[in-house]
Protein backbone atom coordinates (compact mmCIF):
# COMPACT_ATOMS: atom_id res chain seq x y z
CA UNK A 1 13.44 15.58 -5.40
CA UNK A 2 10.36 17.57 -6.01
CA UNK A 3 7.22 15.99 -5.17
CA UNK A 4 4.83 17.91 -7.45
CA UNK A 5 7.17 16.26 -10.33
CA UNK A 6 3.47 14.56 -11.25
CA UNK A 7 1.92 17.84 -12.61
CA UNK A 8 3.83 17.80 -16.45
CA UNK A 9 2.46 13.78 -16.20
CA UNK A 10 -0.69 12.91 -18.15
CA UNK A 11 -0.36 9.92 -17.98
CA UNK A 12 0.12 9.57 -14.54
CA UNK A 13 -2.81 12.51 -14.02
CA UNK A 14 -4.88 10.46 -16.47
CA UNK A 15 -4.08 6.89 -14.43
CA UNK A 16 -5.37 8.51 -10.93
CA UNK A 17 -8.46 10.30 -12.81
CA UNK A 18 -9.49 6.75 -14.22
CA UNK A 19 -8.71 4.77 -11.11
CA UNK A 20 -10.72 7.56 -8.69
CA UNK A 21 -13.78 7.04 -11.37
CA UNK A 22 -13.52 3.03 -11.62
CA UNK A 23 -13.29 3.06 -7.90
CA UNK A 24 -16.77 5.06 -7.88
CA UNK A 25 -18.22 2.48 -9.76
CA UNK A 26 -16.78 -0.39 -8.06
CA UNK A 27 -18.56 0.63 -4.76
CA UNK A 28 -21.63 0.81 -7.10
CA UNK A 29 -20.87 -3.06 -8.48
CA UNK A 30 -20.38 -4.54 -5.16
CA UNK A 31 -23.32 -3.32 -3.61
CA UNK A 32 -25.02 -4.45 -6.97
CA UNK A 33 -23.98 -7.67 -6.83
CA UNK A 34 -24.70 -8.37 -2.77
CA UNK A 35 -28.48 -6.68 -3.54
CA UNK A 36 -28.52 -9.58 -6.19
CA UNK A 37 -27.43 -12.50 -5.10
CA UNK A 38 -29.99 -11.74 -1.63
CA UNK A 39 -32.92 -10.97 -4.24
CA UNK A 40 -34.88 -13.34 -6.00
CA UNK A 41 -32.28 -13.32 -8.84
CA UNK A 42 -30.16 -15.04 -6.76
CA UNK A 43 -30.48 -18.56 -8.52
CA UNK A 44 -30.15 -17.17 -12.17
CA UNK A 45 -27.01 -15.13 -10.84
CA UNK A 46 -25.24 -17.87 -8.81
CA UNK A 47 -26.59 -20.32 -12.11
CA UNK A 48 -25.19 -18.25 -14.97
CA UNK A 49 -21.61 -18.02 -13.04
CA UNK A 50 -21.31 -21.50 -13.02
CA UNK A 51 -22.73 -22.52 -16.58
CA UNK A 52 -20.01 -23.15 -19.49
CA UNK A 53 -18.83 -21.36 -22.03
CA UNK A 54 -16.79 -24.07 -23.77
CA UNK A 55 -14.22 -25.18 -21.76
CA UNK A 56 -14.33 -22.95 -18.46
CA UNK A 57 -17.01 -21.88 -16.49
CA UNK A 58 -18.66 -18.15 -16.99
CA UNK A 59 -17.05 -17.19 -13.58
CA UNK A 60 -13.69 -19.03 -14.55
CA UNK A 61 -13.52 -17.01 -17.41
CA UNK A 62 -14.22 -13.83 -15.77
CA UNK A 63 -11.24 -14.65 -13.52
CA UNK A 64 -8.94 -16.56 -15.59
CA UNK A 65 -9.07 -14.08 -18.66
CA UNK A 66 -10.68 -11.04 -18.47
CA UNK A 67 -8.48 -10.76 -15.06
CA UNK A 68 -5.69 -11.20 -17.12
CA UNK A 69 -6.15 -8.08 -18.93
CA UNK A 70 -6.20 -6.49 -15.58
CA UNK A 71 -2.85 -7.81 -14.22
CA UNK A 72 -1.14 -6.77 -18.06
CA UNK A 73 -2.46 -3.78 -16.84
CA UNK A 74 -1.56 -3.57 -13.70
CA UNK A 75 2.10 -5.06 -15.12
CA UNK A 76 2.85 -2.45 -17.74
CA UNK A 77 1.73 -0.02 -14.51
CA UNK A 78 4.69 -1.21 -12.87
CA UNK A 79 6.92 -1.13 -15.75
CA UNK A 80 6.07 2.38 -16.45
CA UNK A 81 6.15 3.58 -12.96
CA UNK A 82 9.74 2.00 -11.95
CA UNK A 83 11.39 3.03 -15.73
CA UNK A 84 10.25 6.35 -16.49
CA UNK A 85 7.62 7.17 -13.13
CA UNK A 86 6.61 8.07 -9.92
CA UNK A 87 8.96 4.88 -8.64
CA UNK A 88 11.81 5.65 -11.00
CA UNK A 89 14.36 6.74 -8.54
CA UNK A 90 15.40 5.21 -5.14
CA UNK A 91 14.29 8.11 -2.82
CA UNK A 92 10.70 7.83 -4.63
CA UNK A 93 10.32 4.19 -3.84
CA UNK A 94 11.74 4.11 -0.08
CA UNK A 95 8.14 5.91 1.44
CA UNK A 96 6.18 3.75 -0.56
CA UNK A 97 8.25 0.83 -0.64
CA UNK A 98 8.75 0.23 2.33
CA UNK A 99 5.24 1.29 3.46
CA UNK A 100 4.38 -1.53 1.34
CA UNK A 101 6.17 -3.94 2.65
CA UNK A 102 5.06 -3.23 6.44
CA UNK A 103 1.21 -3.11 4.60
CA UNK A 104 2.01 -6.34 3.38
CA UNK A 105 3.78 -8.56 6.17
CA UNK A 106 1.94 -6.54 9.09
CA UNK A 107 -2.33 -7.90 8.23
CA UNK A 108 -0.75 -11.27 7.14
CA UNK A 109 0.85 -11.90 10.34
CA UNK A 110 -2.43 -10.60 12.14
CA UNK A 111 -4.27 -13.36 9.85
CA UNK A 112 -2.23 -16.30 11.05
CA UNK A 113 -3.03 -15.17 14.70
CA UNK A 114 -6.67 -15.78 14.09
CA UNK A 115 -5.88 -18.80 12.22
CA UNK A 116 -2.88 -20.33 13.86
CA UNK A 117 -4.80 -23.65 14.83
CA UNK A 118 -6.40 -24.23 11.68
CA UNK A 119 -4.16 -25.38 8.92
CA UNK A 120 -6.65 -25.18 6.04
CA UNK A 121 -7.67 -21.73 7.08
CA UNK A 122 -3.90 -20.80 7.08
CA UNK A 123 -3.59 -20.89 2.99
CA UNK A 124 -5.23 -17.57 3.10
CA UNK A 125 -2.69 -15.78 4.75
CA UNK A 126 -2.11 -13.15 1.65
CA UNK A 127 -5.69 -12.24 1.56
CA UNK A 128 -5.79 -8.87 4.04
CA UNK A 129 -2.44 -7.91 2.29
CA UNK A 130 -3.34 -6.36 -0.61
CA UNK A 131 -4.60 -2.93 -1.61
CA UNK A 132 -7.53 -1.73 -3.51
CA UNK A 133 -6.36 1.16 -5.35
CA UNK A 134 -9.25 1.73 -7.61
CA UNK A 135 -11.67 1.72 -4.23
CA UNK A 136 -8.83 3.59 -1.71
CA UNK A 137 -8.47 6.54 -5.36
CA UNK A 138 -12.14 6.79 -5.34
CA UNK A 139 -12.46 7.67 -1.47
CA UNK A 140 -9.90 9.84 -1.94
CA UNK A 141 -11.67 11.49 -4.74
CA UNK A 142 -14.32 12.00 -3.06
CA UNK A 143 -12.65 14.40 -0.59
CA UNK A 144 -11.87 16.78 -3.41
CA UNK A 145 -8.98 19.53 -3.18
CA UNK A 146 -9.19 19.07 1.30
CA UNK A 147 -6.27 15.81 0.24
CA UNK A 148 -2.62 17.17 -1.38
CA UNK A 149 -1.75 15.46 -4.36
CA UNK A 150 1.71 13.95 -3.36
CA UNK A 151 -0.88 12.11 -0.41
CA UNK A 152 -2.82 10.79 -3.81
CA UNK A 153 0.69 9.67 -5.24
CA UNK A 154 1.95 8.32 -2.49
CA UNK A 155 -1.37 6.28 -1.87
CA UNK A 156 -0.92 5.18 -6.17
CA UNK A 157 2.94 4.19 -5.61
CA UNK A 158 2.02 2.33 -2.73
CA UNK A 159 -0.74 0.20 -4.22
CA UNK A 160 1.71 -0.63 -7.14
CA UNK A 161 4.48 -1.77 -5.39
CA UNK A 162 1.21 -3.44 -3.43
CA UNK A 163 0.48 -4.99 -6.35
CA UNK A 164 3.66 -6.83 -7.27
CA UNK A 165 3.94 -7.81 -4.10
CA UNK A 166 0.44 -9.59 -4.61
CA UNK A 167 1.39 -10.64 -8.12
CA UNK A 168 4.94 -12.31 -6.52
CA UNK A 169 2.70 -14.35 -3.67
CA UNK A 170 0.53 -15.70 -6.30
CA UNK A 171 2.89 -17.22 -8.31
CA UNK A 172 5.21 -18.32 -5.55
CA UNK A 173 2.70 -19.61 -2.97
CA UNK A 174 -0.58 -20.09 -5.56
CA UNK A 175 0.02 -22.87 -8.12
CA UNK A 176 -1.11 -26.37 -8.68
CA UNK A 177 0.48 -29.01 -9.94
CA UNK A 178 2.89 -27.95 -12.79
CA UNK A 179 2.79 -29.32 -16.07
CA UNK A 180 6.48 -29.30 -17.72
CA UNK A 181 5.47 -29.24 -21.29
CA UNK A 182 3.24 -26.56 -21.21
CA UNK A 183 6.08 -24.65 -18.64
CA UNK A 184 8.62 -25.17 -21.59
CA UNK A 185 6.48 -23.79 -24.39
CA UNK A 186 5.63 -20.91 -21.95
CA UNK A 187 9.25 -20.18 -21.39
CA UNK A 188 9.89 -20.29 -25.50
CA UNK A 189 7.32 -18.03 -25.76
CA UNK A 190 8.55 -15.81 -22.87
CA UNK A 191 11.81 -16.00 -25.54
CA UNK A 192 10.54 -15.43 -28.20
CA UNK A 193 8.71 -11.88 -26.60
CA UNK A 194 12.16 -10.65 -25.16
CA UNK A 195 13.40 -11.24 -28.73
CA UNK A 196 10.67 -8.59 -30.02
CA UNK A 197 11.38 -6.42 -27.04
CA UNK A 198 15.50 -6.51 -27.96
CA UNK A 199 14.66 -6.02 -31.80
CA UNK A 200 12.59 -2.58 -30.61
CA UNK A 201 9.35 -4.09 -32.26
CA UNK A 202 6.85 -0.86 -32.11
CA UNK A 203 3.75 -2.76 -33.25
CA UNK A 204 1.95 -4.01 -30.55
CA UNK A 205 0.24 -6.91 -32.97
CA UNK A 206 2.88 -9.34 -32.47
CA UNK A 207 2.87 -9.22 -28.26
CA UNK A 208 -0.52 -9.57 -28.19
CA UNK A 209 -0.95 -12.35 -30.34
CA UNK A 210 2.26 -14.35 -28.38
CA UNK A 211 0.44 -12.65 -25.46
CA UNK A 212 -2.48 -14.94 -26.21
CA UNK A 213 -0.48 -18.05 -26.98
CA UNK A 214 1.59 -17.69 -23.68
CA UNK A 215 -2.06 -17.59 -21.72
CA UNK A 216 -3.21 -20.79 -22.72
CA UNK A 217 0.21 -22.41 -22.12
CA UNK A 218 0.47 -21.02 -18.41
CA UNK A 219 -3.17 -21.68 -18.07
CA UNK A 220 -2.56 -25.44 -19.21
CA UNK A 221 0.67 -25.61 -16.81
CA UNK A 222 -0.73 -25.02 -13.25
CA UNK A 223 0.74 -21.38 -12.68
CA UNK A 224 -2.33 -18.84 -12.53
CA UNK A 225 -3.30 -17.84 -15.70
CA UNK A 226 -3.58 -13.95 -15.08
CA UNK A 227 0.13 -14.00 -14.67
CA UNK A 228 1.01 -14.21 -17.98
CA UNK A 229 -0.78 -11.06 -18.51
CA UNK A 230 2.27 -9.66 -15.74
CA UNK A 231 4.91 -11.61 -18.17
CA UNK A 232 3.76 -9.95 -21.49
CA UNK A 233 3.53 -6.73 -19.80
CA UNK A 234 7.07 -6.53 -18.84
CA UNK A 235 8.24 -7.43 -22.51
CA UNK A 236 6.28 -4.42 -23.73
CA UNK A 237 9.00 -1.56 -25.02
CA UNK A 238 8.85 0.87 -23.13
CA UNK A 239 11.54 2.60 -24.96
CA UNK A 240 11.07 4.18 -28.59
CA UNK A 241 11.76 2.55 -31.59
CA UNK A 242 15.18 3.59 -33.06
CA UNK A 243 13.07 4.75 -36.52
CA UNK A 244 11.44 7.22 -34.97
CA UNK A 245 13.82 9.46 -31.89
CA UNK A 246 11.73 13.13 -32.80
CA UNK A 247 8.09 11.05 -31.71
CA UNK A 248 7.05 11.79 -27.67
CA UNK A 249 7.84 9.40 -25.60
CA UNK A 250 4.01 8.45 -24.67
CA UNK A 251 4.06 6.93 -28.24
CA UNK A 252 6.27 3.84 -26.70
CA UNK A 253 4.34 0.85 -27.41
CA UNK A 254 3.83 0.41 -23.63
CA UNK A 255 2.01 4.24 -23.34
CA UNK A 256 -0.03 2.65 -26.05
CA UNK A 257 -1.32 -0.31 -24.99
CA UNK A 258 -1.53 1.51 -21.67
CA UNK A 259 -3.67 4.00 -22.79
CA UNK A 260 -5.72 1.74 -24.56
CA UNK A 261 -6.54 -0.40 -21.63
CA UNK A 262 -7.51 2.32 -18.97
CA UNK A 263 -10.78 2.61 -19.64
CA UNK A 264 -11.80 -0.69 -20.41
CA UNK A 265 -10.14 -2.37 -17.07
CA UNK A 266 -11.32 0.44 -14.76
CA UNK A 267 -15.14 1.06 -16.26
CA UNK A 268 -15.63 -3.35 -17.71
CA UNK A 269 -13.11 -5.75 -16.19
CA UNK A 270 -12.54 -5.18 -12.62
CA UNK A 271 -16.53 -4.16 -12.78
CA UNK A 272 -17.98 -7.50 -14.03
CA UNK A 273 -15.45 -8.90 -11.72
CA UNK A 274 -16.56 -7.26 -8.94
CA UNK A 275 -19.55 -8.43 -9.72
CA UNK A 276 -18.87 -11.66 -10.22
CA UNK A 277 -17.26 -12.35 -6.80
CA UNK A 278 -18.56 -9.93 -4.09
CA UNK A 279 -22.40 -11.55 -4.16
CA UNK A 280 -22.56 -13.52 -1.36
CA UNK A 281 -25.83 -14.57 0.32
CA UNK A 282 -26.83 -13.83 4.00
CA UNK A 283 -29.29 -17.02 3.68
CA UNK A 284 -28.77 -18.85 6.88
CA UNK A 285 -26.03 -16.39 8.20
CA UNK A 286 -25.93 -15.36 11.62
CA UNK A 287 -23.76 -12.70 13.18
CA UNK A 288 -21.68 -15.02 14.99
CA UNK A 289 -19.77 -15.51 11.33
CA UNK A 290 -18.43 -12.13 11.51
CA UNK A 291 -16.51 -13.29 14.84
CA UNK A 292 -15.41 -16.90 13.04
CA UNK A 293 -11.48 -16.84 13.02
CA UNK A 294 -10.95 -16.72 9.32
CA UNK A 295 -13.33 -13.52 8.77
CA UNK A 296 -11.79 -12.21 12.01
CA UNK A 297 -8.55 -12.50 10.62
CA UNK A 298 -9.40 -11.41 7.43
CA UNK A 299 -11.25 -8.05 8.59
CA UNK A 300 -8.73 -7.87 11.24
CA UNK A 301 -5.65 -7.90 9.41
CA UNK A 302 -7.15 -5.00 6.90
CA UNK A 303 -8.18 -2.62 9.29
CA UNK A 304 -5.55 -3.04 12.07
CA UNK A 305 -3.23 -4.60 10.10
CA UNK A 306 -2.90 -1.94 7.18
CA UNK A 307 -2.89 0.44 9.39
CA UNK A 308 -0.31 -0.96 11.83
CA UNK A 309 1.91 -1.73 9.02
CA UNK A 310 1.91 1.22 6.38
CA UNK A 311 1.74 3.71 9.18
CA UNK A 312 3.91 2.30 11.75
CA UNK A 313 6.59 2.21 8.25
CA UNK A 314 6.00 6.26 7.38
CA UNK A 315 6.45 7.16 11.06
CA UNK A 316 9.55 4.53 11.65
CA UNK A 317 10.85 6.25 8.10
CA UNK A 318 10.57 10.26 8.65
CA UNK A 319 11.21 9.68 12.68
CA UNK A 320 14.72 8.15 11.39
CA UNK A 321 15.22 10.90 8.95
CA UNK A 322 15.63 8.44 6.11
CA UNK A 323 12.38 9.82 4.47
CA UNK A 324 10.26 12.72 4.11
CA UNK A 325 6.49 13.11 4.69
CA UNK A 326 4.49 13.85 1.55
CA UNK A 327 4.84 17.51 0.99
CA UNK A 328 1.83 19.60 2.14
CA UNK A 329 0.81 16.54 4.32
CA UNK A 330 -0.16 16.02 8.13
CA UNK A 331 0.01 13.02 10.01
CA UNK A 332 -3.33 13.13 10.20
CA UNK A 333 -3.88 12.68 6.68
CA UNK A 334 -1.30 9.90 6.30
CA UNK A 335 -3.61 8.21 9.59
CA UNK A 336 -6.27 8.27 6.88
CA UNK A 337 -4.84 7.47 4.13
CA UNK A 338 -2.90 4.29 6.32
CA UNK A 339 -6.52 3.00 7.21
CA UNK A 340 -7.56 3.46 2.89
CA UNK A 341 -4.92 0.92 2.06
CA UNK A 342 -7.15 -1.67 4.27
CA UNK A 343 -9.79 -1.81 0.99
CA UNK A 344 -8.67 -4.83 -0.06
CA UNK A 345 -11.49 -5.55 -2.80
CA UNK A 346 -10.33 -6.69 -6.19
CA UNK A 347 -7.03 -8.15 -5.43
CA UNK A 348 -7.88 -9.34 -1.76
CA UNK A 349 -11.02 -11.24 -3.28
CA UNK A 350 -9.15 -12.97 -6.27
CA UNK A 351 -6.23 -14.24 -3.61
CA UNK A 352 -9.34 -15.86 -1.91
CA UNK A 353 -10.60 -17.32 -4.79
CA UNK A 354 -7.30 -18.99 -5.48
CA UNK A 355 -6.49 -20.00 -1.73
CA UNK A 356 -10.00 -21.65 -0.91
CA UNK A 357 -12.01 -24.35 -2.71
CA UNK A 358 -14.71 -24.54 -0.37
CA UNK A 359 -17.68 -22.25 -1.25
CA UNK A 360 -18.05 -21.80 2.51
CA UNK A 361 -14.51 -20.91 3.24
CA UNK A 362 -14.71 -18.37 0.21
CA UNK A 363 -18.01 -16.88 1.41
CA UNK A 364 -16.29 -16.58 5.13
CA UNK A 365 -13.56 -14.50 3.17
CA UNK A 366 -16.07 -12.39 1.67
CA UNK A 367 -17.90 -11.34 4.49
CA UNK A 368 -14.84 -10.52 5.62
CA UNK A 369 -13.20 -8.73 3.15
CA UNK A 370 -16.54 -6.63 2.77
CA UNK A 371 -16.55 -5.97 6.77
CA UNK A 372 -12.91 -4.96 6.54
CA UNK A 373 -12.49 -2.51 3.49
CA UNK A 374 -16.02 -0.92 4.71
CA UNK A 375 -14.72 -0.03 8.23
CA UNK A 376 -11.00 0.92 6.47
CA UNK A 377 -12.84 3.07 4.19
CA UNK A 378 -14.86 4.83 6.14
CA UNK A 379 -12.96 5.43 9.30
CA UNK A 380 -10.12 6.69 6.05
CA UNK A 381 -13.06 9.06 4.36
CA UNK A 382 -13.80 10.02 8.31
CA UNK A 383 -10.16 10.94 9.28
CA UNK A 384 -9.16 12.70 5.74
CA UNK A 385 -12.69 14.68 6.22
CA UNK A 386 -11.50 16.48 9.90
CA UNK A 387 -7.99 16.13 9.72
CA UNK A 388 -6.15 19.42 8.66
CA UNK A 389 -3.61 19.97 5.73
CA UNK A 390 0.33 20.68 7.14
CA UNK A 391 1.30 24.82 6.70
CA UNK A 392 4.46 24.22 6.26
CA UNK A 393 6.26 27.18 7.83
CA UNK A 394 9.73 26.44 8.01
């Protein structure tokens, strides 16, 4: 299977262009927002976050909604990527995959090390499992033409599969209290969306305005809103309408909507939420907080953690022959690229949102989260920058 297969793919070109740029900005946003919230804006920034907006909360807005248009996102991502993409086939998804799965199980175990006698700090457990892949792209971008675009790939395919891992733990291990009647309207909603999806419905209209619908209802039922963004995302047809076989195939109403949202999620949502959640004030904080168990464990299980896990999988992969290393790549570069997937950002900060109550706690899981995709992302930027591309003479 050729691994240059990418090329002929604008979409997937256009997806790693606008994730590399986002991730630019992002670094911009989170320094942004820790510069505010230790500035004498600090009490109209930590104010307007809390203030309401009708029924929720500026901040609870910011993560409940506009969050959900970044997990439809990341949704019809996964969709695409598994039907039609760069995880379409089974030899595709096994480097990634299970690269994934080791960068997954690998920090969380590390976490509940740290945190093994302290049951509260234990919910957190998913937090140094996830992947940044708007931050790790940008690194990478900044390294220019010196990193081989299967390396790139890989690093994409891995943060998706990343990503439904993340999207999987939230639902399974991150709801409240269920309400029944709203679960049952959710679930005729759900219906009534795979009925639109069977009947090849190419106008996007109708999704989105279920889409809608189904948010308040999972909202209302205890399961985390932003996962009905994942559930209309996977009703999306992907396929083309039966009407229309001579159209391309990026006219599906997935590639659509798709298309539509890049932008807007990589350059506005995952911005304001960045900047929403990474202030935290150093205001009585000493250094001794960096070496507290739960931001130990935290910054821990992203920099030794991812690294243990998604590199320990490539080696335990190509060593057993059941895998090849990204073509035109060293082990050097997949070193670097292991120690990128410990940006947790975005995703990392929203689990911690959802596993701690305690402002405190949460602030502990900032500082930690910050300490850990800093050192991943620099010792990754420092080990892509000297470590040399494979000649493959064979």
């Amino acid at each position: 299977m050729s691994n240059h297969s990418h090329r002929g793919n604008p979409t997937f070109r256009r997806f790693l262009n606008s994730e590399a740029s986002g991730g630019l900005v992002l670094m911009g946003v989170a320094v942004l927002a820790i510069l505010t919230a230790n500035s004498p804006l600090a009490p109209t920034y930590f104010d307007a976050l809390h203030a309401y907006v009708g029924p929720l909360s500026l901040q609870h807005w910011i993560n409940d909604a506009l969050m959900a248009v970044f997990f439809l996102m990341v949704g019809l991502e996964i969709k695409r990527e598994m039907t039609d993409g760069q995880l379409s086939t089974w030899p595709r998804r096994i480097l990634p995959g299970v690269a994934a799965i080791g960068g997954m199980a690998i920090p969380a175990l590390i976490y509940v090390a740290f945190n093994m006698n302290d049951p509260a700090a234990l919910r957190g457990w998913a937090i140094p499992s996830a992947t940044d892949i708007a931050f790790a792209l940008g690194v990478l971008s900044l390294l220019g033409p010196r990193v081989p675009a299967s390396l790139k790939v890989f690093l994409a395919a891995l943060a998706i599969i990343d990503d439904l891992g993340a999207v999987i733990v939230i639902a399974l291990f991150y709801t409240a209290d269920l309400s029944v009647p709203d679960l049952i309207g959710a679930v005729i909603v759900v219906v009534l969306l795979v009925a639109l999806n069977l009947r090849r419905v190419g106008s996007l209209t109708p999704y989105l305005v279920l889409g809608v619908v189904l948010w308040v209802l999972v909202l209302r039922s205890g399961i985390h809103a932003t996962l009905a963004g994942v559930i209309l995302a996977l009703t999306i047809p992907i396929k083309l309408t039966p009407s229309t076989p001579e159209a391309s195939p990026n006219d599906s109403p997935l590639h659509r909507l798709e298309h539509a949202l890049h932008l807007p999620v990589a350059f506005l949502v995952v911005p304001i939420f960045g900047f929403a959640n990474a202030g935290v004030s150093f205001v009585g904080v000493t250094p001794s907080v960096l070496v507290e168990p739960l931001t130990l464990g935290v910054t821990a299980g992203l920099v030794l953690g991812k690294l243990i896990g998604v590199f320990g999988a490539v080696v335990l992969m190509v060593r057993t022959g059941l895998a090849d290393l990204p073509a035109a790549a060293s082990w050097g570069q997949v070193l670097g690229v292991s120690l990128l997937c410990g940006i947790g950002f975005t995703m990392s900060l929203f689990i911690g949102l959802l596993a701690f109550d305690d402002p405190m706690m949460q602030d502990r899981v900032k500082f930690g989260i910050l300490a850990g995709s800093l050192l991943s992302g620099l010792a990754g930027y420092v080990i892509l920058r000297v470590a040399r591309r494979e000649v493959q003479v064979k």
